[in-house]
PDB file of N, CA and C in Angstrom:
ATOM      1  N   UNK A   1     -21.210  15.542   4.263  1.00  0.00           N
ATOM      2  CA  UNK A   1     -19.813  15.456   3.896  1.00  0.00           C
ATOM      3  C   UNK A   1     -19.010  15.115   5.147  1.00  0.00           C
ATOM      4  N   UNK A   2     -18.367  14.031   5.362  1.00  0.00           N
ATOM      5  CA  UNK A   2     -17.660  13.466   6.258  1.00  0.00           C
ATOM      6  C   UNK A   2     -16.308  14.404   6.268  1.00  0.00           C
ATOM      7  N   UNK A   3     -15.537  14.463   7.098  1.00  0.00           N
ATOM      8  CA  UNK A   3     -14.303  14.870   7.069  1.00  0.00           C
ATOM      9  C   UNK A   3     -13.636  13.747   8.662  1.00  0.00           C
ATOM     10  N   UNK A   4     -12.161  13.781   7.957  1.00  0.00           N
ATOM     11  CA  UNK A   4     -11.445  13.422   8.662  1.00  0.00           C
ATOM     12  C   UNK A   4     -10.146  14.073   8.920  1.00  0.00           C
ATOM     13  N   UNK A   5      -9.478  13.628  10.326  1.00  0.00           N
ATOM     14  CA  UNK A   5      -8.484  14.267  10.920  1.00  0.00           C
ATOM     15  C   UNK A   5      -7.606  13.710  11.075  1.00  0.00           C
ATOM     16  N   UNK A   6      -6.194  13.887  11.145  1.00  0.00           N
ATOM     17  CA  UNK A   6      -5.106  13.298  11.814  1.00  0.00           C
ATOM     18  C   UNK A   6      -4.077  14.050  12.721  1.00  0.00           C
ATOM     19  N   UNK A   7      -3.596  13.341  14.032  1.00  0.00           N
ATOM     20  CA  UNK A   7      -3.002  14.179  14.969  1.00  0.00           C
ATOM     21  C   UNK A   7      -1.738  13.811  14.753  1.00  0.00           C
ATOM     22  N   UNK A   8      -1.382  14.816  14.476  1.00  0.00           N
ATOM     23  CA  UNK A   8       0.579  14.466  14.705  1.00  0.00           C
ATOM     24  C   UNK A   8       1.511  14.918  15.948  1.00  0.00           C
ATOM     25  N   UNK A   9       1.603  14.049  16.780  1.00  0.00           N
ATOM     26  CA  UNK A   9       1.879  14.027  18.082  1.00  0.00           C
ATOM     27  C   UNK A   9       3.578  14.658  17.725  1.00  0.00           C
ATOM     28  N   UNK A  10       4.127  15.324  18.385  1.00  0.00           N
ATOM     29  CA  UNK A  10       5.303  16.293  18.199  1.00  0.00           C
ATOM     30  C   UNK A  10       6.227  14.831  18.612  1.00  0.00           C
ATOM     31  N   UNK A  11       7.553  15.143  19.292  1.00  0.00           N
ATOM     32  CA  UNK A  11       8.476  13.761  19.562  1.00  0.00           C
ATOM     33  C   UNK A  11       8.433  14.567  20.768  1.00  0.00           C
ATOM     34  N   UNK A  12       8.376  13.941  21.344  1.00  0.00           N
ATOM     35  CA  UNK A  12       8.921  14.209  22.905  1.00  0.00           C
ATOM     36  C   UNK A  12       9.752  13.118  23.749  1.00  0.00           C
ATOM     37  N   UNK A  13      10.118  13.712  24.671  1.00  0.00           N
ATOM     38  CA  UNK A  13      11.284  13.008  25.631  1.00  0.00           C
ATOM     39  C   UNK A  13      10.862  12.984  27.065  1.00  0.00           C
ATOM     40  N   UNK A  14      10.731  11.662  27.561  1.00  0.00           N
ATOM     41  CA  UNK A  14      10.564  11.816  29.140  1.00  0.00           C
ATOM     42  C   UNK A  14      11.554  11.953  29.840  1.00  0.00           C
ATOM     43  N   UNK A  15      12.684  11.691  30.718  1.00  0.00           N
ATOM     44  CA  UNK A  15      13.480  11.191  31.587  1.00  0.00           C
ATOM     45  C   UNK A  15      12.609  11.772  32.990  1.00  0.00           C
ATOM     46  N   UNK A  16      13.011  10.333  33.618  1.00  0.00           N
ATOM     47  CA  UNK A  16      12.575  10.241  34.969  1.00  0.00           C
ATOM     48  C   UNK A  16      13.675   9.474  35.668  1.00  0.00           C
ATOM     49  N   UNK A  17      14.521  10.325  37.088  1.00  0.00           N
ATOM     50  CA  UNK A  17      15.353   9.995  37.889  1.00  0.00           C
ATOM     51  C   UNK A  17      15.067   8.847  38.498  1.00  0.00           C
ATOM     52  N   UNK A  18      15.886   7.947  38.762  1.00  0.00           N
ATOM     53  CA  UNK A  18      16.205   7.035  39.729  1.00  0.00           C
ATOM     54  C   UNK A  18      15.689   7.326  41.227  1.00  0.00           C
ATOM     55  N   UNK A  19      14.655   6.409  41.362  1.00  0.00           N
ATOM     56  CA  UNK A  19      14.490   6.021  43.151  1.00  0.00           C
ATOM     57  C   UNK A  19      14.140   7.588  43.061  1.00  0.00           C
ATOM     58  N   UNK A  20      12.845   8.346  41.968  1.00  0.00           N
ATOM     59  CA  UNK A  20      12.051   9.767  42.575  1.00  0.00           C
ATOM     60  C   UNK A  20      10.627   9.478  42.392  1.00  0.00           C
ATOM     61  N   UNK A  21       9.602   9.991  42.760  1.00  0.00           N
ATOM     62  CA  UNK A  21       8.475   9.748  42.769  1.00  0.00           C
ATOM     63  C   UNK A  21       7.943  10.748  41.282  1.00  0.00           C
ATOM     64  N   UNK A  22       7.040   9.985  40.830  1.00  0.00           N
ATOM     65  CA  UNK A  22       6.284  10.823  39.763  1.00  0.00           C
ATOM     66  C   UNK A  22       4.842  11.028  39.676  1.00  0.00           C
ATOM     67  N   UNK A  23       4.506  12.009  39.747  1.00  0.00           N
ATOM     68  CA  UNK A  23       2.718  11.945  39.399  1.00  0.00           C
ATOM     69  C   UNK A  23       2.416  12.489  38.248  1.00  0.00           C
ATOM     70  N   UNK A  24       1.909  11.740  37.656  1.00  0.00           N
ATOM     71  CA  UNK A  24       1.132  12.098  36.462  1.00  0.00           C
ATOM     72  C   UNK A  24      -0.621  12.652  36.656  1.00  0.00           C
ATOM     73  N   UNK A  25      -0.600  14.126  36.264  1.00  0.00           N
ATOM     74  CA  UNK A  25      -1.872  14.406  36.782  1.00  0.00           C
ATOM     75  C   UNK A  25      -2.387  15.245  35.233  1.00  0.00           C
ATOM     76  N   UNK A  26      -3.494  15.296  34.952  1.00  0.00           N
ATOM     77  CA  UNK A  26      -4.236  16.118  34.043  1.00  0.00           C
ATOM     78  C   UNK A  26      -5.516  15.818  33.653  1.00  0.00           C
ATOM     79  N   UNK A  27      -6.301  16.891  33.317  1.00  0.00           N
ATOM     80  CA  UNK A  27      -7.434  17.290  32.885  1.00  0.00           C
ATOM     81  C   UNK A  27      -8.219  15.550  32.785  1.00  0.00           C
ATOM     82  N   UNK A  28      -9.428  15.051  32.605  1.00  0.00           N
ATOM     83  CA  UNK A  28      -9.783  13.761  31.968  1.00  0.00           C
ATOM     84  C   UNK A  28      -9.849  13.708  30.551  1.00  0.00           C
ATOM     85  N   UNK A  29      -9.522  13.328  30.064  1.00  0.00           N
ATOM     86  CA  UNK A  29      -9.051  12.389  28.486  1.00  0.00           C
ATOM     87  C   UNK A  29      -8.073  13.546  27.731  1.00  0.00           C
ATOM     88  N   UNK A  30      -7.043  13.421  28.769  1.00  0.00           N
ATOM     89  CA  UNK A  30      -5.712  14.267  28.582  1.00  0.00           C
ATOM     90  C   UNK A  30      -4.754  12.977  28.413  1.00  0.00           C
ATOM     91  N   UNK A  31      -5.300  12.378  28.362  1.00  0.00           N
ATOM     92  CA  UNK A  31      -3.779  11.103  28.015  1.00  0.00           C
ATOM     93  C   UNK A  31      -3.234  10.386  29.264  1.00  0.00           C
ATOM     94  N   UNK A  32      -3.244  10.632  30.429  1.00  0.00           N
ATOM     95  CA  UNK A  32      -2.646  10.061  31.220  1.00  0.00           C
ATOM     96  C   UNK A  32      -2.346   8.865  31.273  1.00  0.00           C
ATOM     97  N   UNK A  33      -3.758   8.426  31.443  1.00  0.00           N
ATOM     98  CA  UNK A  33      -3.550   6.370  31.374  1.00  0.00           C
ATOM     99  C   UNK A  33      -3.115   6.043  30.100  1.00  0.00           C
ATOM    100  N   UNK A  34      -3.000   6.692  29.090  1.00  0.00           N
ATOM    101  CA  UNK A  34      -2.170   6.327  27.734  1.00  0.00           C
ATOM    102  C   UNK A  34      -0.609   6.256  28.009  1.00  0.00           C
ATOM    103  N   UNK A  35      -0.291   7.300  28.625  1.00  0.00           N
ATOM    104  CA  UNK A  35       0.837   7.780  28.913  1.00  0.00           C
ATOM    105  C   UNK A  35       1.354   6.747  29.897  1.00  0.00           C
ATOM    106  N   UNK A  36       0.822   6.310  30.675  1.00  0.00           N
ATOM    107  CA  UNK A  36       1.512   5.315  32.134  1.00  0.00           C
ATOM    108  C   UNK A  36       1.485   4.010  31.235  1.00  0.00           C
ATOM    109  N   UNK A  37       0.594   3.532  30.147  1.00  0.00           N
ATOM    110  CA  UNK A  37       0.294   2.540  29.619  1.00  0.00           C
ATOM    111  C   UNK A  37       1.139   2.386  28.561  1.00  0.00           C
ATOM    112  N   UNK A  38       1.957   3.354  28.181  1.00  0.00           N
ATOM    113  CA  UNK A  38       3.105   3.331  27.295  1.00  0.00           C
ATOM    114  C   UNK A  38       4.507   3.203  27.958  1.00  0.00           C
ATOM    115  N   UNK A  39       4.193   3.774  28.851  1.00  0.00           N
ATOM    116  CA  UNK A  39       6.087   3.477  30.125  1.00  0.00           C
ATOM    117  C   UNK A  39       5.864   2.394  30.407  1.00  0.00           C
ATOM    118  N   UNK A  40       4.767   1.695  30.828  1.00  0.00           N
ATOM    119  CA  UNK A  40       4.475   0.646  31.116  1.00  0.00           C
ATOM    120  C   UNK A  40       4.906  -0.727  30.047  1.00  0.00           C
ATOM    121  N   UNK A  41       4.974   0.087  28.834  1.00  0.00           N
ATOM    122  CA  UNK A  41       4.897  -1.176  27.372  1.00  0.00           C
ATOM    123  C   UNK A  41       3.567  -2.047  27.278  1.00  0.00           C
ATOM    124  N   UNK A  42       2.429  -1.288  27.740  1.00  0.00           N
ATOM    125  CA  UNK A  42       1.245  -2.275  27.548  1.00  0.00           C
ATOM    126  C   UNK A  42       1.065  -1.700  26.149  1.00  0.00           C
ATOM    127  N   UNK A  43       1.229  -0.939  25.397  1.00  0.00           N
ATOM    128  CA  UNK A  43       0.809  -0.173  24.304  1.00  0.00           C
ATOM    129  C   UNK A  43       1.515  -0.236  23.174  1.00  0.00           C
ATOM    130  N   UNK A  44       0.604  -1.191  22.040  1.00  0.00           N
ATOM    131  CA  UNK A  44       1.536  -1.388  20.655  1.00  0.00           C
ATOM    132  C   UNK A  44       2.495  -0.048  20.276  1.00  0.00           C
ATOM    133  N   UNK A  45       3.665  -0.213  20.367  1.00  0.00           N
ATOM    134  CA  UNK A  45       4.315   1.262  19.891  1.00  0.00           C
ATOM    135  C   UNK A  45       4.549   1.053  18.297  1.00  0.00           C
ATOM    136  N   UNK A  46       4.189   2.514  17.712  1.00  0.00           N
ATOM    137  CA  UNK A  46       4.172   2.168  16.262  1.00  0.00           C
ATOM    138  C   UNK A  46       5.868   3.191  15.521  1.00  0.00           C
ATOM    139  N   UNK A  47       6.052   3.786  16.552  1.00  0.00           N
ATOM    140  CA  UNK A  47       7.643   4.717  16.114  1.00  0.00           C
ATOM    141  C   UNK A  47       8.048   4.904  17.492  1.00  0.00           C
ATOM    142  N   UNK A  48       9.168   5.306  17.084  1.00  0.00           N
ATOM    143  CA  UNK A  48      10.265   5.887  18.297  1.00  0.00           C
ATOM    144  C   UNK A  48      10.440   4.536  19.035  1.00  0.00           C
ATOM    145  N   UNK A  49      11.284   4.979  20.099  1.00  0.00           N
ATOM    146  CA  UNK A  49      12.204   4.311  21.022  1.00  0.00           C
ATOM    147  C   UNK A  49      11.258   4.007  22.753  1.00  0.00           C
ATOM    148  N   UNK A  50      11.355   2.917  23.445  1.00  0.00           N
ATOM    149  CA  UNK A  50      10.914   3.101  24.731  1.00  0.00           C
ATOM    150  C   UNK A  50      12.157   2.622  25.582  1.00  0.00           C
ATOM    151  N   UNK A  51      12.663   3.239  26.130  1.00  0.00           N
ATOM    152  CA  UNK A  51      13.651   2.940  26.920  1.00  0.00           C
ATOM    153  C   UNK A  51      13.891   2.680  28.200  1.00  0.00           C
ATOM    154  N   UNK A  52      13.567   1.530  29.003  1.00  0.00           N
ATOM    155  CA  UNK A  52      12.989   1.611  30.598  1.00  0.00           C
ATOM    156  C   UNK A  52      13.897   0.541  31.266  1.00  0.00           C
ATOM    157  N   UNK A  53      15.150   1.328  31.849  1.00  0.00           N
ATOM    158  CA  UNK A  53      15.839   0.458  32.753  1.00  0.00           C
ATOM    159  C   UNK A  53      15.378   0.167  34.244  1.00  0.00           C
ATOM    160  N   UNK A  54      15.852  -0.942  34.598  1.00  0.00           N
ATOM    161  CA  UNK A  54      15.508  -0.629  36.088  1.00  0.00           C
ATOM    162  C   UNK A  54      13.899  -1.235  36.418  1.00  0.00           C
ATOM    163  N   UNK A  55      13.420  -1.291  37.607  1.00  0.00           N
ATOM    164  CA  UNK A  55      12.299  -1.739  38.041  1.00  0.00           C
ATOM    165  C   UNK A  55      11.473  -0.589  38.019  1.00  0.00           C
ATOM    166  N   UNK A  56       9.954  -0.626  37.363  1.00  0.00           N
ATOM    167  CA  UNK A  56       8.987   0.795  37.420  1.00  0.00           C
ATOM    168  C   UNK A  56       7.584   0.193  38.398  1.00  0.00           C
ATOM    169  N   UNK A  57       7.752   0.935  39.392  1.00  0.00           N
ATOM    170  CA  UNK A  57       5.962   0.528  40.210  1.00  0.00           C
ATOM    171  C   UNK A  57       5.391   1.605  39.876  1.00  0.00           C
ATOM    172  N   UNK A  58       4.218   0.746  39.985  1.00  0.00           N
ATOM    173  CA  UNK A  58       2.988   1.620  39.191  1.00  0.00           C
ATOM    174  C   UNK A  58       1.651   0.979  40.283  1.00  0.00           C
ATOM    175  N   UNK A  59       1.157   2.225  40.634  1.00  0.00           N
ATOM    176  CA  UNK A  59      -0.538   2.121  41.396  1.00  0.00           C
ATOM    177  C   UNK A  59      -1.055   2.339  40.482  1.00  0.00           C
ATOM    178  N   UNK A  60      -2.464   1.486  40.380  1.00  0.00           N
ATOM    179  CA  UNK A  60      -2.943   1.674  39.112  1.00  0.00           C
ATOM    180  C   UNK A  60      -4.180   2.618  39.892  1.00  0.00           C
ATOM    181  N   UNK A  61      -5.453   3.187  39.302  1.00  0.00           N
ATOM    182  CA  UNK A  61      -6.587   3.700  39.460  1.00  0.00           C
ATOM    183  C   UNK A  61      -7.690   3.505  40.140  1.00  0.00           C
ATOM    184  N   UNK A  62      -7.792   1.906  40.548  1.00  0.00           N
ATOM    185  CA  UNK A  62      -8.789   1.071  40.578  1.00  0.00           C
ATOM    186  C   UNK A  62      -8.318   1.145  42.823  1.00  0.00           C
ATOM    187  N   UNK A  63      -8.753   1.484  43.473  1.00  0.00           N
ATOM    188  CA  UNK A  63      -8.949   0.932  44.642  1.00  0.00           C
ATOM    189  C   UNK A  63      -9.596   0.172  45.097  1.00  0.00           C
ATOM    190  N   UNK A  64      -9.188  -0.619  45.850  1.00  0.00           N
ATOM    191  CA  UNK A  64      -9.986  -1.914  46.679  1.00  0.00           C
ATOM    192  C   UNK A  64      -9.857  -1.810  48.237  1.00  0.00           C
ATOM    193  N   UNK A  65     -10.386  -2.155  49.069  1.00  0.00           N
ATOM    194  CA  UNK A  65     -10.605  -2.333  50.450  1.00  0.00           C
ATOM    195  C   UNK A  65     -10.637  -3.578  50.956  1.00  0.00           C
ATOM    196  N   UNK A  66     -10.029  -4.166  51.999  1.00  0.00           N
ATOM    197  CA  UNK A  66     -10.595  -5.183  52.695  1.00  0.00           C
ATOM    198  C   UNK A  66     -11.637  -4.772  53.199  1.00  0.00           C
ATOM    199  N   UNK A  67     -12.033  -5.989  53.340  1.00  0.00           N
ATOM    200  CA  UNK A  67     -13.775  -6.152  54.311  1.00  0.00           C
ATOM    201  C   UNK A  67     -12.815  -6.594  56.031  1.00  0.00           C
ATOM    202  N   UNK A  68     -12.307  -5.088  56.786  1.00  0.00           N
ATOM    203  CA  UNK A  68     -11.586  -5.256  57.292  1.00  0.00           C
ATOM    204  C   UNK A  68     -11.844  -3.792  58.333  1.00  0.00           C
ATOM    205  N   UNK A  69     -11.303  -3.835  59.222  1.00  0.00           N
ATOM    206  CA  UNK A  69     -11.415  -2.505  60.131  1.00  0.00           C
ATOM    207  C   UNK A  69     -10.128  -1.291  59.295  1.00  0.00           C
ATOM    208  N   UNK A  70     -10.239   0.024  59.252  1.00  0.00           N
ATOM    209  CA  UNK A  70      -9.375   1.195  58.960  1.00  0.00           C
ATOM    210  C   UNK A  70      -8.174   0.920  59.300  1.00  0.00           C
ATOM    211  N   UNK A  71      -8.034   0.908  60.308  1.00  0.00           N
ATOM    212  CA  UNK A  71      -6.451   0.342  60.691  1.00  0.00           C
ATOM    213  C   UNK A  71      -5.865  -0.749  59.938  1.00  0.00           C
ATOM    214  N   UNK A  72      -6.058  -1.886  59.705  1.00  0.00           N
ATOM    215  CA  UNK A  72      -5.729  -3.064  59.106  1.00  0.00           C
ATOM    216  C   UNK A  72      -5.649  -2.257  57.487  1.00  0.00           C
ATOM    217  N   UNK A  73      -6.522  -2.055  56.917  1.00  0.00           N
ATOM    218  CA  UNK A  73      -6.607  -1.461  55.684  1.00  0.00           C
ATOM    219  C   UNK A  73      -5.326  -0.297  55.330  1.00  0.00           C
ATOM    220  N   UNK A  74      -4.985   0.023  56.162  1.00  0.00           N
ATOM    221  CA  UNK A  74      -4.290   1.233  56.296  1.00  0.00           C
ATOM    222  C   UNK A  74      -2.661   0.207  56.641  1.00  0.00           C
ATOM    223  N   UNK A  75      -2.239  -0.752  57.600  1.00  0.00           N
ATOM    224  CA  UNK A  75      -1.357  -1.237  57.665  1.00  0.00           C
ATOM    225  C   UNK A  75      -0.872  -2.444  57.339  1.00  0.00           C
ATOM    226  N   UNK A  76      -2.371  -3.450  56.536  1.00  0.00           N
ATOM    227  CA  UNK A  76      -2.011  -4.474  55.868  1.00  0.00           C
ATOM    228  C   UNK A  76      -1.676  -5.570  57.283  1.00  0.00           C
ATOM    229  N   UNK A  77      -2.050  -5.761  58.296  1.00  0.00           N
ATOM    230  CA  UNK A  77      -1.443  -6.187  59.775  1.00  0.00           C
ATOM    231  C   UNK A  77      -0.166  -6.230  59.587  1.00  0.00           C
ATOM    232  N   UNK A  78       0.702  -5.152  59.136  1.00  0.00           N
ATOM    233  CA  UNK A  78       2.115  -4.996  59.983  1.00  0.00           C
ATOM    234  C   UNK A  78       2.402  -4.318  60.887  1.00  0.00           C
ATOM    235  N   UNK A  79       2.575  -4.942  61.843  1.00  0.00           N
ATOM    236  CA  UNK A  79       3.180  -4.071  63.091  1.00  0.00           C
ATOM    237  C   UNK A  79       4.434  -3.692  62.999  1.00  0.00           C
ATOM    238  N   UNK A  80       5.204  -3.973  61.990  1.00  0.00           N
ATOM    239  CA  UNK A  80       6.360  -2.656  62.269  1.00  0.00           C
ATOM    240  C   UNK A  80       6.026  -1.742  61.723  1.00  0.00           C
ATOM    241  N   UNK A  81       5.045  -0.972  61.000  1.00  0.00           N
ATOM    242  CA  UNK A  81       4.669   0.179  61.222  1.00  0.00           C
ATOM    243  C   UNK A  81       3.556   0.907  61.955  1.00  0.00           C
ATOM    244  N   UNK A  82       3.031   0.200  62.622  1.00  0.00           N
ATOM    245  CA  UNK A  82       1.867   0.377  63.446  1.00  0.00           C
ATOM    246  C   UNK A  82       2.494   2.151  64.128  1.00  0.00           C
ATOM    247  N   UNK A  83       3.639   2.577  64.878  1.00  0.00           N
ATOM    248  CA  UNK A  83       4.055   4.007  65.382  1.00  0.00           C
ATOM    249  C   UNK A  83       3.471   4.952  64.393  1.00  0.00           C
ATOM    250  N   UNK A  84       3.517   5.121  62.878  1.00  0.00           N
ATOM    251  CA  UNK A  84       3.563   5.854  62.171  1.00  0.00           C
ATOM    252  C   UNK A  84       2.130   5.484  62.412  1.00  0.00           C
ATOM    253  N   UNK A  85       1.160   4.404  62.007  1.00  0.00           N
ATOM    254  CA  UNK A  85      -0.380   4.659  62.164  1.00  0.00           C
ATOM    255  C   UNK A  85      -0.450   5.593  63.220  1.00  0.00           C
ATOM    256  N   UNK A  86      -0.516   5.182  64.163  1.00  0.00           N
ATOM    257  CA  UNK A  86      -0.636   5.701  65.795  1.00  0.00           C
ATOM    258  C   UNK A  86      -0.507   7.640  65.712  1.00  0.00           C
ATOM    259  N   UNK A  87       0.743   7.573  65.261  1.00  0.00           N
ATOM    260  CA  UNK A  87       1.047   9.333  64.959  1.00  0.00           C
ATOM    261  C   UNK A  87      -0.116   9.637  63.865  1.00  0.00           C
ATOM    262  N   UNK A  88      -0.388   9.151  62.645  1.00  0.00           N
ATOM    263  CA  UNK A  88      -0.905   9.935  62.084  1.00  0.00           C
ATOM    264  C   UNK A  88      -3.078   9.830  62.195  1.00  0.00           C
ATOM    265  N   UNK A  89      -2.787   9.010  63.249  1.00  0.00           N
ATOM    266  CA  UNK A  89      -4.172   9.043  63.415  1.00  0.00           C
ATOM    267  C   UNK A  89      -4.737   9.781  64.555  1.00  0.00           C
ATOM    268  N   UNK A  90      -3.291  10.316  65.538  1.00  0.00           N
ATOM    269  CA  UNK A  90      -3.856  11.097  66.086  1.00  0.00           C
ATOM    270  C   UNK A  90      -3.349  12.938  65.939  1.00  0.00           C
ATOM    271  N   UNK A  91      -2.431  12.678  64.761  1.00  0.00           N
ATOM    272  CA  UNK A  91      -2.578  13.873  64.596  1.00  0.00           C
ATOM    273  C   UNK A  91      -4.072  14.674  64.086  1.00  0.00           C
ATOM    274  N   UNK A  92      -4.234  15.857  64.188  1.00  0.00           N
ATOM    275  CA  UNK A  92      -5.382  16.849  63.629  1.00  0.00           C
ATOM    276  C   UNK A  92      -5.138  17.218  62.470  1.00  0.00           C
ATOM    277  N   UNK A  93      -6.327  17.425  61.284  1.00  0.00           N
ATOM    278  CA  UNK A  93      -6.450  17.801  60.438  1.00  0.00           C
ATOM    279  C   UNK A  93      -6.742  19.063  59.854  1.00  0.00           C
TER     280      UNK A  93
END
């Protein structure tokens, strides 16, 4: 005997301030990348409202490296921030 389920997701409300940082963190297959993938508008919306003024950056999951020395990787060769490398590479951990 098969049975089936349906989830009824409550309504909820995000707001997120202007020019603040956000992390989205939880458990694995807690929704997250659903969740960034819906602020985002990659995600057919089937009700409610998405409302997203303004410019949203988003790091996605996936890291990459140059085939490059730590430093470069770390500053992209800009030397106007090269001081801040410098400090935090020789600070202690």
């Amino acid at each position: 005997m098969a049975t089936t389920s349906t989830r009824h997701q409550p309504h909820h409300t995000l707001a997120i301030q202007p020019k603040s940082l956000t992390i989205i963190v939880g458990a694995v297959g807690s929704g997250k990348s659903s969740l960034i993938s819906a602020i985002l508008g990659e995600i057919h919306q089937t009700q409610g409202t998405r409302n997203a003024r303004g410019n949203i950056s988003y790091i996605s999951q996936e890291s990459w490296i140059q085939h490059d020395n730590l430093r470069n990787n770390i500053l992209f060769s800009t030397p106007t921030i090269n001081k801040y490398y410098m400090h935090a590479n020789s600070t202690p951990i």
